[in-house]
PDB file of N, CA and C in Angstrom:
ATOM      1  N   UNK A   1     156.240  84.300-214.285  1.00  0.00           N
ATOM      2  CA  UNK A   1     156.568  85.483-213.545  1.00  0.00           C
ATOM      3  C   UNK A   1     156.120  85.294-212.103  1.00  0.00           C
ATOM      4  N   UNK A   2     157.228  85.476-211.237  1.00  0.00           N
ATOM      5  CA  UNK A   2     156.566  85.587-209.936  1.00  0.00           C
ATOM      6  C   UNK A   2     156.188  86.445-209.383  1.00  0.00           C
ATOM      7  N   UNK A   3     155.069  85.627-208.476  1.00  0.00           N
ATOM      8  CA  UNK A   3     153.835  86.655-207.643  1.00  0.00           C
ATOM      9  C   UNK A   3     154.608  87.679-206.932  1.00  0.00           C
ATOM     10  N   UNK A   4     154.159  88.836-206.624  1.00  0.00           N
ATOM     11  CA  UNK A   4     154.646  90.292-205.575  1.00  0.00           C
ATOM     12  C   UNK A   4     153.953  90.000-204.206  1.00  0.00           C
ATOM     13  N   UNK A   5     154.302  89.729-203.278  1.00  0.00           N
ATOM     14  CA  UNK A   5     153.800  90.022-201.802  1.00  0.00           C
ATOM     15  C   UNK A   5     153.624  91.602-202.105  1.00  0.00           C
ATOM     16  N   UNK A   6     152.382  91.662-201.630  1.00  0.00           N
ATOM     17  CA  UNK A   6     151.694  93.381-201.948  1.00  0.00           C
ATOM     18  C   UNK A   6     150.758  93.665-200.181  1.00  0.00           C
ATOM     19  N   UNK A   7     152.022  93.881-199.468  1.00  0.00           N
ATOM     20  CA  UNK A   7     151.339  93.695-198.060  1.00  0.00           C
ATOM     21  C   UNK A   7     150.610  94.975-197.780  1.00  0.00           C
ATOM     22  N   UNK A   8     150.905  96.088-198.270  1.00  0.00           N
ATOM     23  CA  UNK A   8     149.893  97.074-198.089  1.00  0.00           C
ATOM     24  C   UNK A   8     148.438  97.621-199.061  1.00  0.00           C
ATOM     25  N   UNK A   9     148.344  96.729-200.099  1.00  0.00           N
ATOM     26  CA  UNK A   9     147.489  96.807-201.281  1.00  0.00           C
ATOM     27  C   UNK A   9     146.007  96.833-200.595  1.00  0.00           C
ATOM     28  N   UNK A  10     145.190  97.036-200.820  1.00  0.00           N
ATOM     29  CA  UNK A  10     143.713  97.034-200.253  1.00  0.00           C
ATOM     30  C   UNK A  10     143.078  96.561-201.639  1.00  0.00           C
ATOM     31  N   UNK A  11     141.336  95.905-201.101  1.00  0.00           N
ATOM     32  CA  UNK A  11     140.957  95.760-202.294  1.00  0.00           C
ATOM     33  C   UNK A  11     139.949  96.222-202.101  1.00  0.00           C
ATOM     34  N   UNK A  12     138.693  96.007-203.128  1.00  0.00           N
ATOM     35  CA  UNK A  12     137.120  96.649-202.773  1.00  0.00           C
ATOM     36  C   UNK A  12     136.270  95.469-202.854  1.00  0.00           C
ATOM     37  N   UNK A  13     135.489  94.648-202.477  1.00  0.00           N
ATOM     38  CA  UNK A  13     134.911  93.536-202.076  1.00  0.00           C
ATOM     39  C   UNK A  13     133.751  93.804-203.319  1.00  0.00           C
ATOM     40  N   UNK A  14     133.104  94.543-203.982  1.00  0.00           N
ATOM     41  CA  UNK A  14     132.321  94.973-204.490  1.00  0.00           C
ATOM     42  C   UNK A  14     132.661  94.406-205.932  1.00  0.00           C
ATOM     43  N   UNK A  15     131.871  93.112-206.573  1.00  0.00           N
ATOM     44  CA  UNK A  15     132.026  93.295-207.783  1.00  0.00           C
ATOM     45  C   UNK A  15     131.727  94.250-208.903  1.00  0.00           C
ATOM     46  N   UNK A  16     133.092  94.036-209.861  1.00  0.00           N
ATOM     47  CA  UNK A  16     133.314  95.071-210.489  1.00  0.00           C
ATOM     48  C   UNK A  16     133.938  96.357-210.490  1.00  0.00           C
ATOM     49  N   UNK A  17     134.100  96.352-209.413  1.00  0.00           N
ATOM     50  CA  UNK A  17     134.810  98.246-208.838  1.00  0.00           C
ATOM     51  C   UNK A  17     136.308  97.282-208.525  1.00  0.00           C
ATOM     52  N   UNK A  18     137.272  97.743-209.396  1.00  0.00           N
ATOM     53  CA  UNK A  18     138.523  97.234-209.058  1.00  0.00           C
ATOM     54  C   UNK A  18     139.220  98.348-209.456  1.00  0.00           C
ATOM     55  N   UNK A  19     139.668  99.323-207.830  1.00  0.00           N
ATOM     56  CA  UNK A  19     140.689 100.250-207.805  1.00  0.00           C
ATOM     57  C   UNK A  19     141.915  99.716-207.315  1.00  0.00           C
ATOM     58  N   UNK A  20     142.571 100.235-207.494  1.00  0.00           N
ATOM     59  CA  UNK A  20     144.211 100.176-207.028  1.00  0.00           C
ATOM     60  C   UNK A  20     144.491 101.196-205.721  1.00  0.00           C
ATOM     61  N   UNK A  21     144.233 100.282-204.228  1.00  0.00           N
ATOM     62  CA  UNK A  21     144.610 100.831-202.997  1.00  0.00           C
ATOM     63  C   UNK A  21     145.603 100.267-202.531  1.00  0.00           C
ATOM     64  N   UNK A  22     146.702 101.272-202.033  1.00  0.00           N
ATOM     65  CA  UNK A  22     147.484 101.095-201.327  1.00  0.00           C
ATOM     66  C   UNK A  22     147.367 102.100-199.830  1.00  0.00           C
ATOM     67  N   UNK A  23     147.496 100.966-199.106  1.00  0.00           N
ATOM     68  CA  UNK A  23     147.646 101.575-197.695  1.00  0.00           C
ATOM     69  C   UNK A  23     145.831 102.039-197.318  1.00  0.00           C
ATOM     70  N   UNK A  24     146.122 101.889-196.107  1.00  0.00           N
ATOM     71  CA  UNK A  24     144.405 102.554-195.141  1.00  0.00           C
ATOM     72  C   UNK A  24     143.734 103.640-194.995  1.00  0.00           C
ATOM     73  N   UNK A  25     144.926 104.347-195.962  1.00  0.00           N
ATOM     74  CA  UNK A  25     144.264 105.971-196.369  1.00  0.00           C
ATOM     75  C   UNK A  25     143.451 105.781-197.736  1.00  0.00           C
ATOM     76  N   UNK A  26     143.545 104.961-198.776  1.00  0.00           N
ATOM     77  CA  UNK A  26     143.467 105.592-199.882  1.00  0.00           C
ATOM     78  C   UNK A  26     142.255 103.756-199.679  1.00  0.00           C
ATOM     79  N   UNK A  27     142.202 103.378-198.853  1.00  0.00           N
ATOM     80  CA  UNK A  27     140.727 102.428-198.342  1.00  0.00           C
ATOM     81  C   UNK A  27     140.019 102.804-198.023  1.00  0.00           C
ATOM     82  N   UNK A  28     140.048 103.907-197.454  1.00  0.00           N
ATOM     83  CA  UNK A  28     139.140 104.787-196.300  1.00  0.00           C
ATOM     84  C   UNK A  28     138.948 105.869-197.165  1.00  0.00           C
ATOM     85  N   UNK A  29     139.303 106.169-198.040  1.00  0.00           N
ATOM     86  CA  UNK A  29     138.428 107.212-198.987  1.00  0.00           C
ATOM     87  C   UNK A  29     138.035 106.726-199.808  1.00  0.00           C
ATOM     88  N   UNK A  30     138.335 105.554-200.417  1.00  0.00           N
ATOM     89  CA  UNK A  30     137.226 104.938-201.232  1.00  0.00           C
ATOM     90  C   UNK A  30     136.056 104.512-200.435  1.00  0.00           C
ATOM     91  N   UNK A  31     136.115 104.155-198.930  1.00  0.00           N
ATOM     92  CA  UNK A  31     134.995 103.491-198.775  1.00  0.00           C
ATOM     93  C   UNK A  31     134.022 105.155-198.384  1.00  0.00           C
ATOM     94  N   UNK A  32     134.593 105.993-198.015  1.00  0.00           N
ATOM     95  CA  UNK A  32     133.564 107.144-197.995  1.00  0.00           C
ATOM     96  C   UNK A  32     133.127 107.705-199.736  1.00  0.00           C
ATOM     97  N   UNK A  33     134.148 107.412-200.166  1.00  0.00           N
ATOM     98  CA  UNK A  33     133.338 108.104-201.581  1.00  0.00           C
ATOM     99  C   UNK A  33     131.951 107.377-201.960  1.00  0.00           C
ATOM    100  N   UNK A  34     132.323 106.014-201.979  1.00  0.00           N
ATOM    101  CA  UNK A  34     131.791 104.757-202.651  1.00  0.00           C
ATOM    102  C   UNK A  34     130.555 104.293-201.941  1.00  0.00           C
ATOM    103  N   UNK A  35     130.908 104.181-200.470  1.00  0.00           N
ATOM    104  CA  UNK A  35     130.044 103.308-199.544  1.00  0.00           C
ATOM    105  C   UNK A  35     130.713 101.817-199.539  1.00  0.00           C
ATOM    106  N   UNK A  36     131.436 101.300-200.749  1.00  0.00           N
ATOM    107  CA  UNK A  36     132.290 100.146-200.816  1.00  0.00           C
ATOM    108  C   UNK A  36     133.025  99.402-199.337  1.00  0.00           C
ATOM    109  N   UNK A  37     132.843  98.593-199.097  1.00  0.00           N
ATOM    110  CA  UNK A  37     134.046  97.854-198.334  1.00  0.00           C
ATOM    111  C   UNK A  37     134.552  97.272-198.774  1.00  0.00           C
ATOM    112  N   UNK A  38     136.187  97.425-198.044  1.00  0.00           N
ATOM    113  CA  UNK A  38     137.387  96.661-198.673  1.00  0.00           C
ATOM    114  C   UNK A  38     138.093  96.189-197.567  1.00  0.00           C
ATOM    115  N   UNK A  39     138.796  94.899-197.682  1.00  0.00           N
ATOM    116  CA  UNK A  39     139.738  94.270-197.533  1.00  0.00           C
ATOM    117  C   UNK A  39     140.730  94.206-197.460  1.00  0.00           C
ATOM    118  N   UNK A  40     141.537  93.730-196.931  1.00  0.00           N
ATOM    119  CA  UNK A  40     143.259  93.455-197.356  1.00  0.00           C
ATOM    120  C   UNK A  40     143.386  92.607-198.333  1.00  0.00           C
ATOM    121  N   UNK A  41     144.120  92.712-199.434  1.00  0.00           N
ATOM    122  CA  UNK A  41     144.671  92.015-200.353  1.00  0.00           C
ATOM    123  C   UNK A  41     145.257  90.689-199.982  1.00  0.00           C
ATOM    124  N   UNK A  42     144.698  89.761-200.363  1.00  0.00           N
ATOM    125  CA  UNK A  42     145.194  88.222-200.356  1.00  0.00           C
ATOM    126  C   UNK A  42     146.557  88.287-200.474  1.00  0.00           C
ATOM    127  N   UNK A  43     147.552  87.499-199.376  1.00  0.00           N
ATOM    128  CA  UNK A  43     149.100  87.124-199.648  1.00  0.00           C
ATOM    129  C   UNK A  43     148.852  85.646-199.349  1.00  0.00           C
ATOM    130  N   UNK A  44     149.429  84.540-201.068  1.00  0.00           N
ATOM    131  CA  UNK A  44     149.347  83.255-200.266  1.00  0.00           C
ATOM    132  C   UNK A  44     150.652  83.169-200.041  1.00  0.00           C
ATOM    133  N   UNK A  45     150.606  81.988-199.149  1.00  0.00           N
ATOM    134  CA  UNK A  45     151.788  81.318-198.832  1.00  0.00           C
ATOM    135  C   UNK A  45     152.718  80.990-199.457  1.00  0.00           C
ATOM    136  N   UNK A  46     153.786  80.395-199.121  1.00  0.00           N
ATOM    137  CA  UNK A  46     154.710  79.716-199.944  1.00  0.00           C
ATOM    138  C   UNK A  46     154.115  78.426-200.142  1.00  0.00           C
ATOM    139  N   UNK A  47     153.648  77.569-200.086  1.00  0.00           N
ATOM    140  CA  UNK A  47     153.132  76.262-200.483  1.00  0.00           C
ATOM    141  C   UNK A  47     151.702  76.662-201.468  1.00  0.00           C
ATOM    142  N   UNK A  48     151.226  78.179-201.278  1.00  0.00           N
ATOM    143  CA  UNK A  48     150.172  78.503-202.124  1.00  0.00           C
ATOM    144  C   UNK A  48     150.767  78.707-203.465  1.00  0.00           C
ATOM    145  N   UNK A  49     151.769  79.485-203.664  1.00  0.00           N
ATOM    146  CA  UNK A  49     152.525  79.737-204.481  1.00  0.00           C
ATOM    147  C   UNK A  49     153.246  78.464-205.393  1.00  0.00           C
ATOM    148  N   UNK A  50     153.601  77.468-203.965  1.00  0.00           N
ATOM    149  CA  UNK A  50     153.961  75.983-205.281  1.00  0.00           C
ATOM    150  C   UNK A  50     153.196  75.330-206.078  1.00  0.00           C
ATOM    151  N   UNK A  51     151.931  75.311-205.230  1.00  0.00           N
ATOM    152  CA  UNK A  51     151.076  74.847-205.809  1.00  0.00           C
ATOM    153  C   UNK A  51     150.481  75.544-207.136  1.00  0.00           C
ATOM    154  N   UNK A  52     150.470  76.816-207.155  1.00  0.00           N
ATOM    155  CA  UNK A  52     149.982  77.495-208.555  1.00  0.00           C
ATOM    156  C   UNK A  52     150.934  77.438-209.536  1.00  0.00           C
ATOM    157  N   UNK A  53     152.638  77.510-209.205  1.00  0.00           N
ATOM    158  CA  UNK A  53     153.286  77.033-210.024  1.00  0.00           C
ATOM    159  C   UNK A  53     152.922  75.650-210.789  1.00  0.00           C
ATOM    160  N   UNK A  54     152.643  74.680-209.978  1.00  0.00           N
ATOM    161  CA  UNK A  54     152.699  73.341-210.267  1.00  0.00           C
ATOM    162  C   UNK A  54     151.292  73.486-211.302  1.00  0.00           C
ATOM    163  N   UNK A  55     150.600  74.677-210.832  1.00  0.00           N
ATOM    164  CA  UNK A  55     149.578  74.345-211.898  1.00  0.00           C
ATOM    165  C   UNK A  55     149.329  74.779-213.234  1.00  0.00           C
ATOM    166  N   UNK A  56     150.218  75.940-213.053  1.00  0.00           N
ATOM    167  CA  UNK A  56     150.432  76.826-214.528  1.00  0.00           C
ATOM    168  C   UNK A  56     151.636  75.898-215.108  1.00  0.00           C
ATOM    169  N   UNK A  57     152.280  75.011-214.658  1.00  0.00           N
ATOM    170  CA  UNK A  57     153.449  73.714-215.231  1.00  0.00           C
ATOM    171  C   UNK A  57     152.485  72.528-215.897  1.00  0.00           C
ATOM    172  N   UNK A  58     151.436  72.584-215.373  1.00  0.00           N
ATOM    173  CA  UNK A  58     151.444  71.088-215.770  1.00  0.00           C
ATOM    174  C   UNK A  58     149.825  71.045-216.990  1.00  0.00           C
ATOM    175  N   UNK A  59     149.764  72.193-217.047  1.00  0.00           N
ATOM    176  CA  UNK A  59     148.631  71.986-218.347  1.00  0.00           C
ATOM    177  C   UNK A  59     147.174  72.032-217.006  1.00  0.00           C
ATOM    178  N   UNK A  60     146.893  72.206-216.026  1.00  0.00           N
ATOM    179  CA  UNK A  60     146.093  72.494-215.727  1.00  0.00           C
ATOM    180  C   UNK A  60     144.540  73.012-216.453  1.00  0.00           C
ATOM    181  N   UNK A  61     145.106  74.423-216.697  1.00  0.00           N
ATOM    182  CA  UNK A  61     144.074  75.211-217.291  1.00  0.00           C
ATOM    183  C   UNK A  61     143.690  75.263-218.701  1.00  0.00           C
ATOM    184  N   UNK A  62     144.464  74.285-219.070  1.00  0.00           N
ATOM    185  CA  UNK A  62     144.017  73.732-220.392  1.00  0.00           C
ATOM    186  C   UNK A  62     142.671  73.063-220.624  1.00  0.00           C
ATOM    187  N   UNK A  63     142.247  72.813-219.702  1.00  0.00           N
ATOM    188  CA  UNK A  63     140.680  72.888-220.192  1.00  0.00           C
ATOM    189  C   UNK A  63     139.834  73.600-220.762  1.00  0.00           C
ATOM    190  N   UNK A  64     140.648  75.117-219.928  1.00  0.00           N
ATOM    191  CA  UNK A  64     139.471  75.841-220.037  1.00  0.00           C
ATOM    192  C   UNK A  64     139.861  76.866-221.301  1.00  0.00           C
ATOM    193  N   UNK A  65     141.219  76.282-221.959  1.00  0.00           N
ATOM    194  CA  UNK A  65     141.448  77.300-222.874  1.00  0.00           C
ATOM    195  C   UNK A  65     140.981  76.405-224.442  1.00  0.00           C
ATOM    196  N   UNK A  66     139.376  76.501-224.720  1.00  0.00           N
ATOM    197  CA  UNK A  66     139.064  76.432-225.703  1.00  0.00           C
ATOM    198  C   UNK A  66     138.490  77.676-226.569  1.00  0.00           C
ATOM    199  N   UNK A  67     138.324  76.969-227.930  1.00  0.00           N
ATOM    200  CA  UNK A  67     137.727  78.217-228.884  1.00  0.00           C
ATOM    201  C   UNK A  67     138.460  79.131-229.347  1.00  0.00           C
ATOM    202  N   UNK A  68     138.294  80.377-229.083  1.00  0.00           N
ATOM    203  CA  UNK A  68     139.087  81.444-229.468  1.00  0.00           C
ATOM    204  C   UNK A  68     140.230  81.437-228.711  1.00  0.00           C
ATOM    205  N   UNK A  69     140.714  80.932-227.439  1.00  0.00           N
ATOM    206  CA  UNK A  69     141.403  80.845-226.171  1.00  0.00           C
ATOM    207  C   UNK A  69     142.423  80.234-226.259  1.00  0.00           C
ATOM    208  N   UNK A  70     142.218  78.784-227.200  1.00  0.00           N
ATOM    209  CA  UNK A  70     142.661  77.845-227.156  1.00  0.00           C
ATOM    210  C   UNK A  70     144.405  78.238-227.979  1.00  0.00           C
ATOM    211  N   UNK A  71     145.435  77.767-227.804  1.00  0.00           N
ATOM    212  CA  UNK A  71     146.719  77.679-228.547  1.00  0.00           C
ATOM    213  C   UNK A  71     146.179  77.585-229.913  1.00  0.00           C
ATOM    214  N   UNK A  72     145.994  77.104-230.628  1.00  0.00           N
ATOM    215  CA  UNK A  72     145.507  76.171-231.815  1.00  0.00           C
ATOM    216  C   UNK A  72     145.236  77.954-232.691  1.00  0.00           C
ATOM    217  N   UNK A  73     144.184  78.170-231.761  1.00  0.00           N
ATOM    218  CA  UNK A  73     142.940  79.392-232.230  1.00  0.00           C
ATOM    219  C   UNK A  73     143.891  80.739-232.882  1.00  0.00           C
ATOM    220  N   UNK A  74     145.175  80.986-231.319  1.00  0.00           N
ATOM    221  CA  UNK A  74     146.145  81.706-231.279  1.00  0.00           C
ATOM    222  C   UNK A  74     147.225  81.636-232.227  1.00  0.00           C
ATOM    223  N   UNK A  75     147.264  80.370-233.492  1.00  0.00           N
ATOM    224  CA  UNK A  75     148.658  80.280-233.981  1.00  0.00           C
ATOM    225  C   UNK A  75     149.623  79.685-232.949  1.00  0.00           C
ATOM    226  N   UNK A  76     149.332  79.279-231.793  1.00  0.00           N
ATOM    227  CA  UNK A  76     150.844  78.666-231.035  1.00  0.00           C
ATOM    228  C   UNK A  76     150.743  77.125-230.831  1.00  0.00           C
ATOM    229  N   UNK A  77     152.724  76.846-231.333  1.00  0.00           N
ATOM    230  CA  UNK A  77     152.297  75.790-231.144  1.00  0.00           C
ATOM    231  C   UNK A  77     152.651  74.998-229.512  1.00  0.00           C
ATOM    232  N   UNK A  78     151.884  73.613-229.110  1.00  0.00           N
ATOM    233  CA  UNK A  78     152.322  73.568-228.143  1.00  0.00           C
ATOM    234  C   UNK A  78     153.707  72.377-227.696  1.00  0.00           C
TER     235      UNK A  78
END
């Protein structure tokens, strides 16, 4: 599935507090409710984007999908 360019999304820098901001109004009242600062939402590039393709293609993160995680664990085959 491809990524959404989300150019007005805000985020909250604060681990753990993950709201859903859109736009500099609804940043700016979280950061008065909260005390939180936030950010603009990461947009990568187009070469950021090939590259994560290329990595969700090629078995990359298959390392890290052991144990319960793992295909095998899940019933799938690969």
């Amino acid at each position: 599935m491809a990524e959404r360019d989300q150019h007005s999304r805000r985020r909250c820098v604060v681990t753990g507090c993950n709201p859903v901001m859109h736009g500099d109004a609804e940043a700016a009242a979280h950061t008065a409710e909260s005390g939180h600062r936030t950010a603009k939402w990461p947009i990568r590039s187009a070469e950021g984007k090939r590259r994560a393709h290329v990595r969700n293609q090629t078995g990359y993160y298959d390392k890290y999908n052991v144990g319960e995680k793992s295909p095998e664990a899940r019933g799938m085959d690969r």
